[in-house]
C-alpha atoms as a PDB file:
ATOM      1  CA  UNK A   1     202.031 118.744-159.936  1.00  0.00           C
ATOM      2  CA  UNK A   2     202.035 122.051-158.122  1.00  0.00           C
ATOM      3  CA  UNK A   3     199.773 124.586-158.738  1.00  0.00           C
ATOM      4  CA  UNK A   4     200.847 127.867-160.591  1.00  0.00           C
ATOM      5  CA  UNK A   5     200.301 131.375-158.399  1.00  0.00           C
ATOM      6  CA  UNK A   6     197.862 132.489-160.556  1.00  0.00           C
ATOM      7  CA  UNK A   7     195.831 129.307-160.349  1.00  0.00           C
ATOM      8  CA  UNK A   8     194.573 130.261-156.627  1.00  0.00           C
ATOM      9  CA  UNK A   9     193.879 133.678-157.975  1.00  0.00           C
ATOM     10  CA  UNK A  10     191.664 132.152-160.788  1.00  0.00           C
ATOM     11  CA  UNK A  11     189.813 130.031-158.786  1.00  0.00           C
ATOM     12  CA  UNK A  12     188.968 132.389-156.132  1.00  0.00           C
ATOM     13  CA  UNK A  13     187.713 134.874-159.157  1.00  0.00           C
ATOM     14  CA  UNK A  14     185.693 132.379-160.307  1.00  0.00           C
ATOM     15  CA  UNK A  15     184.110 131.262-156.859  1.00  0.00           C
ATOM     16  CA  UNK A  16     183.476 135.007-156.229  1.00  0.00           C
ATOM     17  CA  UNK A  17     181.776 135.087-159.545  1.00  0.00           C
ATOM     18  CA  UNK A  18     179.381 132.321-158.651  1.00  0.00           C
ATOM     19  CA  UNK A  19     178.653 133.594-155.388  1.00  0.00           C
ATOM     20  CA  UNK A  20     177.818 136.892-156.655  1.00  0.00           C
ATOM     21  CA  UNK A  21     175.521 135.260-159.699  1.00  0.00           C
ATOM     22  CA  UNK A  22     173.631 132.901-156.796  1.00  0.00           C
ATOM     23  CA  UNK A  23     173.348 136.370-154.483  1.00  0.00           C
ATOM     24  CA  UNK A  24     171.483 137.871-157.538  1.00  0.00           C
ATOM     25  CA  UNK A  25     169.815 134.655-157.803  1.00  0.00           C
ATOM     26  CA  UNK A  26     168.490 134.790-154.797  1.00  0.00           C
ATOM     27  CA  UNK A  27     167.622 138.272-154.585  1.00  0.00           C
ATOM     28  CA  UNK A  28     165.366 137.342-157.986  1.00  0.00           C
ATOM     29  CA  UNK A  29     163.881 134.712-155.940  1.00  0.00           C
ATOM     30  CA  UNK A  30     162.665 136.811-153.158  1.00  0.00           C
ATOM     31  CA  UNK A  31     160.733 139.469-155.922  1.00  0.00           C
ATOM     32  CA  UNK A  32     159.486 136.542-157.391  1.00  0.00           C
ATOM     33  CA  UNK A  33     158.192 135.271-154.297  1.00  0.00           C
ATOM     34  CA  UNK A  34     157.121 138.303-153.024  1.00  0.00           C
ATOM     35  CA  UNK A  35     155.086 139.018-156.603  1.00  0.00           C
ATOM     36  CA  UNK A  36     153.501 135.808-155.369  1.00  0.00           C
ATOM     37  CA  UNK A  37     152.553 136.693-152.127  1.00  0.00           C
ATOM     38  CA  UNK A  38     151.043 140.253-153.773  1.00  0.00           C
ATOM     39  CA  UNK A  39     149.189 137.946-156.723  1.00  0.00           C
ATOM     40  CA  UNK A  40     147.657 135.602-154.203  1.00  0.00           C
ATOM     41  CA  UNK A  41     146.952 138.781-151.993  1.00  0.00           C
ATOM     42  CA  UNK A  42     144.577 140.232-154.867  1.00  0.00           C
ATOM     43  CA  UNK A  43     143.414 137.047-155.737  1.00  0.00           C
ATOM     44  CA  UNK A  44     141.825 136.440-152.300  1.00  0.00           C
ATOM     45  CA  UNK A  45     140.261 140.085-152.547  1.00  0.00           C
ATOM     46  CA  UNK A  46     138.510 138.980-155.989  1.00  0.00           C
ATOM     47  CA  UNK A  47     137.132 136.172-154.739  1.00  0.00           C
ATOM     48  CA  UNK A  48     135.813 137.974-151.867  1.00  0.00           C
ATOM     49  CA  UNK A  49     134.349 140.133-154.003  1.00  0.00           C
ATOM     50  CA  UNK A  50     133.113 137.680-156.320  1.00  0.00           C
ATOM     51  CA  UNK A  51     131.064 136.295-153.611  1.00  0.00           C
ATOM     52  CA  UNK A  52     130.103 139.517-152.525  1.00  0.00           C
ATOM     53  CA  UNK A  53     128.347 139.943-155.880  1.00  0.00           C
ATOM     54  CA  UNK A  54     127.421 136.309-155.947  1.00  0.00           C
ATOM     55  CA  UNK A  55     125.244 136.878-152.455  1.00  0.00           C
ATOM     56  CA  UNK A  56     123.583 140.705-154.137  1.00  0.00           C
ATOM     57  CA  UNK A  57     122.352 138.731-156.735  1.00  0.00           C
ATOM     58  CA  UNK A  58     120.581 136.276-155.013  1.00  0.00           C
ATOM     59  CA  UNK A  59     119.447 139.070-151.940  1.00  0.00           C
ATOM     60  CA  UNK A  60     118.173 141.258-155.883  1.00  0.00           C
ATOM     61  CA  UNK A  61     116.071 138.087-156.964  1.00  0.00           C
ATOM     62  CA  UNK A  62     114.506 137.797-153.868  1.00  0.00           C
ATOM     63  CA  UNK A  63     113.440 141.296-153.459  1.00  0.00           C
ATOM     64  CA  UNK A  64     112.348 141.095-157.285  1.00  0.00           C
ATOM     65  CA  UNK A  65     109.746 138.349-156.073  1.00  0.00           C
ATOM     66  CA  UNK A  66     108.671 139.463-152.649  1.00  0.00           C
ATOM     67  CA  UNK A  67     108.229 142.977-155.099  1.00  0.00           C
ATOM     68  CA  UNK A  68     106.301 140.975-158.045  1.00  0.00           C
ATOM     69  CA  UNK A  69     104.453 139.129-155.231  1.00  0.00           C
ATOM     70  CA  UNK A  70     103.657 142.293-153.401  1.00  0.00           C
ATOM     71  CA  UNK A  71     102.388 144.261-156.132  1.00  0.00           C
ATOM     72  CA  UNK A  72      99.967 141.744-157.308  1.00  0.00           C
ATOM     73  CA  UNK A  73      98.748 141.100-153.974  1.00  0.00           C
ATOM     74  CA  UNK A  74      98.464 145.035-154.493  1.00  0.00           C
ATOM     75  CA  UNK A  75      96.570 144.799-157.596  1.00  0.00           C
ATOM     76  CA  UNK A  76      94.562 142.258-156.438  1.00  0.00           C
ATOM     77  CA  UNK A  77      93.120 144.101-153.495  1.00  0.00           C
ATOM     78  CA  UNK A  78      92.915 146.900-155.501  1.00  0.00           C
ATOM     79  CA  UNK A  79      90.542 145.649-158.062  1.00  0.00           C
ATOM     80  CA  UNK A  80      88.390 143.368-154.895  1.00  0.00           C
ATOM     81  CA  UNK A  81      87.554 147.455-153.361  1.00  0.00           C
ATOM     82  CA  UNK A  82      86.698 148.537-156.760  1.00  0.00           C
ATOM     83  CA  UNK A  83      84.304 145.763-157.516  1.00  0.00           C
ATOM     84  CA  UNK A  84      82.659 146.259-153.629  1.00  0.00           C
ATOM     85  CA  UNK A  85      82.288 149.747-153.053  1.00  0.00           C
ATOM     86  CA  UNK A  86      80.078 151.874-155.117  1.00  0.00           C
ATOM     87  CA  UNK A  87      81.372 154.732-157.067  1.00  0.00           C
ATOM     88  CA  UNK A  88      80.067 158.496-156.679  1.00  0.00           C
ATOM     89  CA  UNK A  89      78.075 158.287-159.425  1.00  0.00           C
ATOM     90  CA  UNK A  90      76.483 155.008-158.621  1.00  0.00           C
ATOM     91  CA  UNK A  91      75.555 156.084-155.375  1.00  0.00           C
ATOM     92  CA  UNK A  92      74.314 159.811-157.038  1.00  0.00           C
ATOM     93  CA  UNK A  93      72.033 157.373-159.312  1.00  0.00           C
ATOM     94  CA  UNK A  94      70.843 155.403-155.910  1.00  0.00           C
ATOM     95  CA  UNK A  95      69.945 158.393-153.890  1.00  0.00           C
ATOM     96  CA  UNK A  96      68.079 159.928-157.304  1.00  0.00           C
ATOM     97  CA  UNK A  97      66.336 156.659-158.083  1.00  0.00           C
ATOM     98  CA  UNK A  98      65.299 156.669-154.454  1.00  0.00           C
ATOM     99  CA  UNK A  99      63.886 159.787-154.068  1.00  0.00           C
ATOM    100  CA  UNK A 100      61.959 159.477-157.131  1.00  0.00           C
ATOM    101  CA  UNK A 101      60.589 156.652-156.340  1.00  0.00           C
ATOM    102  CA  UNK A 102      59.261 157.941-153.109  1.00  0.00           C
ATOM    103  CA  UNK A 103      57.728 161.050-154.907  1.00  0.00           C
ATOM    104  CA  UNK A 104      56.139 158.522-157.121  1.00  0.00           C
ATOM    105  CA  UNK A 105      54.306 156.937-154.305  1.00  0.00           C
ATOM    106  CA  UNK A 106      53.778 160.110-152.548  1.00  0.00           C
ATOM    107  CA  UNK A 107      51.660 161.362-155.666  1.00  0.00           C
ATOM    108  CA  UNK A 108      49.900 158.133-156.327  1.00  0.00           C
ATOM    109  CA  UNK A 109      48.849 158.314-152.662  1.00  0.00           C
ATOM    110  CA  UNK A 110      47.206 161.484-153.264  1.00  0.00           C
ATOM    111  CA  UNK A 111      46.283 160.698-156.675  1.00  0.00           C
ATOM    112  CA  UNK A 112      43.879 157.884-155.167  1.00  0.00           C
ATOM    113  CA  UNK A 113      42.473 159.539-152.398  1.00  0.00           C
END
């Protein structure tokens, strides 16, 4: 049966319709891939940064315990001085004590004589 003039035209519309729906086809392909690329991009970046925060923590709780640590050690020390050395006013009461007691002997020296 032969083909009508009209037929070739038809057919040729219709191939150039499909090749201009798979062009935009493809061109939606590549921004979706490319959307892709951007997502997995940023999603790298988080979990850099995720692990970033993940390490801080850890480096804060340690320096929260060496700090506990260290201030008791502190406090510690602290209250070993205070409980060795003698305040001002116990050593005022020392000397005072002292020197009365050597007056005392001093007059019961001459007292007895």
């Amino acid at each position: 049966m032969p083909e009508s003039p009209g037929s070739d035209y038809d057919r040729g519309h219709i191939a150039g319709g499909i090749d201009a729906r798979l062009a935009e086809h493809d061109e939606h392909f590549r921004r979706i891939n490319g959307s892709i690329e951007n997502v997995a991009a940023e999603l790298r970046q988080v979990n850099l940064s995720l692990q970033r925060l993940a390490d801080q923590r850890l480096a804060d709780n340690d320096t929260v315990v060496a700090t506990a640590a260290a201030l008791k050690d502190a406090e510690e020390a602290r209250r070993d001085k205070s409980e060795r050395s003698w305040t001002p006013v116990a050593r005022v009461a020392v000397v005072v004590s002292a020197v009365v007691a050597v007056v005392g002997v001093v007059l019961a020296i001459y007292a007895n004589r």
